[in-house]
C-alpha atoms as a PDB file:
ATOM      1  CA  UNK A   1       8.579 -16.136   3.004  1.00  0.00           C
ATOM      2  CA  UNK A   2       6.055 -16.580   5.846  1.00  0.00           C
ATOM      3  CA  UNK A   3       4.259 -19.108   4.090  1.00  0.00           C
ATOM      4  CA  UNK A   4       7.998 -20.855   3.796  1.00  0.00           C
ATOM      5  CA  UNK A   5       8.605 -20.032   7.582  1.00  0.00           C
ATOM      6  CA  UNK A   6       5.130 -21.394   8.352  1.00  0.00           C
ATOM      7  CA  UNK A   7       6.701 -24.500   7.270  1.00  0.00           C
ATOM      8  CA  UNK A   8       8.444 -25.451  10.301  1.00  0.00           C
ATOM      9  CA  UNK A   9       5.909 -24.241  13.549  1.00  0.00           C
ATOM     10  CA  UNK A  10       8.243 -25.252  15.248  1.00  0.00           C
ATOM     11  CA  UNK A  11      11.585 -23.542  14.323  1.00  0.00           C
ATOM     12  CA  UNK A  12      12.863 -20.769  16.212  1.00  0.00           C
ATOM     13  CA  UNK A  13      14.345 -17.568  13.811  1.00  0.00           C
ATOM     14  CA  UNK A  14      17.420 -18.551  14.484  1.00  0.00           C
ATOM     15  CA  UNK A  15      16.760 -22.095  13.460  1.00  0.00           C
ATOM     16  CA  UNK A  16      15.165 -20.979   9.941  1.00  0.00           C
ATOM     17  CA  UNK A  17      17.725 -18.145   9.294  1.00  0.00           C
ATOM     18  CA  UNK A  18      21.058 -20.688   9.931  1.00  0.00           C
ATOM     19  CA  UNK A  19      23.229 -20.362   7.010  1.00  0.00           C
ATOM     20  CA  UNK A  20      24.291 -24.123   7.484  1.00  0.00           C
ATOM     21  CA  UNK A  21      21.166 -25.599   7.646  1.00  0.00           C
ATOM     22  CA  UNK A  22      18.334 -23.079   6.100  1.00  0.00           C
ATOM     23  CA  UNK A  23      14.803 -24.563   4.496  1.00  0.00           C
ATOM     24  CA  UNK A  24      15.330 -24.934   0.815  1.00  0.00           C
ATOM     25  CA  UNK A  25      11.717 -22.945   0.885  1.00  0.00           C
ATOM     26  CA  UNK A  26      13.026 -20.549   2.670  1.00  0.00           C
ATOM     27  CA  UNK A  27      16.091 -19.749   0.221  1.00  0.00           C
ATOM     28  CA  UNK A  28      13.841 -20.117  -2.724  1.00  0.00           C
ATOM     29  CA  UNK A  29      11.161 -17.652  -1.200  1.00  0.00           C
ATOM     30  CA  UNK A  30      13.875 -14.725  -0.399  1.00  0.00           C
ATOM     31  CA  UNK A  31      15.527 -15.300  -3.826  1.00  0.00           C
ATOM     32  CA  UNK A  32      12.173 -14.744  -5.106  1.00  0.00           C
ATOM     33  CA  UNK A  33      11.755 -11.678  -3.016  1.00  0.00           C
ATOM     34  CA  UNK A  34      15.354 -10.728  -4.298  1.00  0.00           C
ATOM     35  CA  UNK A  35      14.287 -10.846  -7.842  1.00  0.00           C
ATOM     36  CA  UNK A  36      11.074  -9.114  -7.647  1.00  0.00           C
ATOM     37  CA  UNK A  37      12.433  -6.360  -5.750  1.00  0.00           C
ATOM     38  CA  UNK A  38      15.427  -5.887  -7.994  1.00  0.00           C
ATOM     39  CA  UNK A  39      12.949  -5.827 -10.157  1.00  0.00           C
ATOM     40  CA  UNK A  40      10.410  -3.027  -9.155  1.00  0.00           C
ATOM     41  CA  UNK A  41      13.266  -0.715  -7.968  1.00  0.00           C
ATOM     42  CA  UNK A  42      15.581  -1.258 -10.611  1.00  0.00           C
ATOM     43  CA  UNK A  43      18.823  -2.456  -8.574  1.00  0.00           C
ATOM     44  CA  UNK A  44      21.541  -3.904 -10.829  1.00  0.00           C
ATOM     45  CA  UNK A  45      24.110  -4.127  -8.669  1.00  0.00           C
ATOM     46  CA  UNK A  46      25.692  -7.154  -6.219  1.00  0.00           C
ATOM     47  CA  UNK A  47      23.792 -10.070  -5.476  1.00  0.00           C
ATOM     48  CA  UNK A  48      24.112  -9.602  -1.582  1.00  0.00           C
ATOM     49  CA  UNK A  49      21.802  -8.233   1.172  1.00  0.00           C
ATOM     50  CA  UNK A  50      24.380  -5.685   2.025  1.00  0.00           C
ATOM     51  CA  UNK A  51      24.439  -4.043  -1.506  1.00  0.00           C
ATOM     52  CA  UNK A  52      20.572  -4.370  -1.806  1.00  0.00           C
ATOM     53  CA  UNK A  53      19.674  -2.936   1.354  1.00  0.00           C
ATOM     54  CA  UNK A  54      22.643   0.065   1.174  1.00  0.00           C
ATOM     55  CA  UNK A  55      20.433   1.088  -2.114  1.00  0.00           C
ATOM     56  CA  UNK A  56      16.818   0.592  -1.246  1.00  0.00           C
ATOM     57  CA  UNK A  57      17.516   2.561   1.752  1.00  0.00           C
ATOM     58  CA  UNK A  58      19.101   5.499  -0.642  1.00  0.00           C
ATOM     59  CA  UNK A  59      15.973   5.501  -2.668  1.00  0.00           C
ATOM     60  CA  UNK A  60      14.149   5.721   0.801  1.00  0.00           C
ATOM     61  CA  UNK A  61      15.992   8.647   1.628  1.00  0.00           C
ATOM     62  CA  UNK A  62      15.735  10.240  -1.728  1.00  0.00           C
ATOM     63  CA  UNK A  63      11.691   9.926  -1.737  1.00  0.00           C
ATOM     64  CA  UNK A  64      11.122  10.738   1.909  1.00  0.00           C
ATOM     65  CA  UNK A  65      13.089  13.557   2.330  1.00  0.00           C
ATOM     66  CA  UNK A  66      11.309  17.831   2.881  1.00  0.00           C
ATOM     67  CA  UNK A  67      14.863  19.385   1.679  1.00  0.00           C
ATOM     68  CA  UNK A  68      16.393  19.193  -2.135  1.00  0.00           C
ATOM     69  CA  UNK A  69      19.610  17.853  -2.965  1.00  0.00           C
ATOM     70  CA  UNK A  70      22.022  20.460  -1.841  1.00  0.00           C
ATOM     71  CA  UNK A  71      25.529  19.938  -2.918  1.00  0.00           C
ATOM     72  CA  UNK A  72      28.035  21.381  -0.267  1.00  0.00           C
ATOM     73  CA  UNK A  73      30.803  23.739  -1.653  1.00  0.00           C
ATOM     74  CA  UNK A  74      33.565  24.387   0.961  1.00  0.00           C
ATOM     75  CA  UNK A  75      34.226  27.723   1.607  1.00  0.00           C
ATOM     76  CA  UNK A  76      37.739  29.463   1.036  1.00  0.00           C
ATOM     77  CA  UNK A  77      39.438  30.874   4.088  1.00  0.00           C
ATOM     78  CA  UNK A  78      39.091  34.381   5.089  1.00  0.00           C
ATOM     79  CA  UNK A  79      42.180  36.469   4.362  1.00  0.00           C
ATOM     80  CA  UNK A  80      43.208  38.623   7.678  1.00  0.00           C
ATOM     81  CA  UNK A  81      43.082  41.995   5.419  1.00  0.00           C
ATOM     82  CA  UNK A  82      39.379  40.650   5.050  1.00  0.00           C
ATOM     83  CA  UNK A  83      38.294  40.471   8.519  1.00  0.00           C
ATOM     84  CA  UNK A  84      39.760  43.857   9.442  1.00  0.00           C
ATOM     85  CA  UNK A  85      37.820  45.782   6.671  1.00  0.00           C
ATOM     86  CA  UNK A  86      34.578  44.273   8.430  1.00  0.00           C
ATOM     87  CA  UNK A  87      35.462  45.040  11.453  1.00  0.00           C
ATOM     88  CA  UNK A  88      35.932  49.172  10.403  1.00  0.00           C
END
């Protein structure tokens, strides 16, 4: 991609990243990026940077954090007969 970007010195981000009028590199360098990193990780879902990202940034969680998986089970509600016997 930076080689792609390096392309155009003179582009601004915004120029380069314009969905209208993007580099053909440039589109050809992140689909290679796409497929490499689909690849490695082993995404198989949609084919959009909103899918891709939602799931690399599960695995990031996953591998970076200290606690296990805890699965939350939601407690019942105390009965009123059950807080007066504690309270005796």
């Amino acid at each position: 991609m930076l080689d792609a970007r390096n392309l155009y010195p003179n582009a601004s981000l915004a120029d380069l990243y314009d969905p209208l009028t993007m580099p053909v590199e440039l589109v050809k360098a992140h689909e290679a990026n796409n497929k490499a990193v689909d690849k490695a990780y082993g995404y198989t879902g949609a084919d959009d940077d909103a899918s891709r990202v939602a799931f690399l940034f599960k695995l990031y969680e996953k591998q970076t954090s200290l606690l296990p998986s805890v699965v939350v089970k939601k407690k019942r509600a105390k009965k009123a007969d059950d807080t007066q016997s504690t309270l005796i």
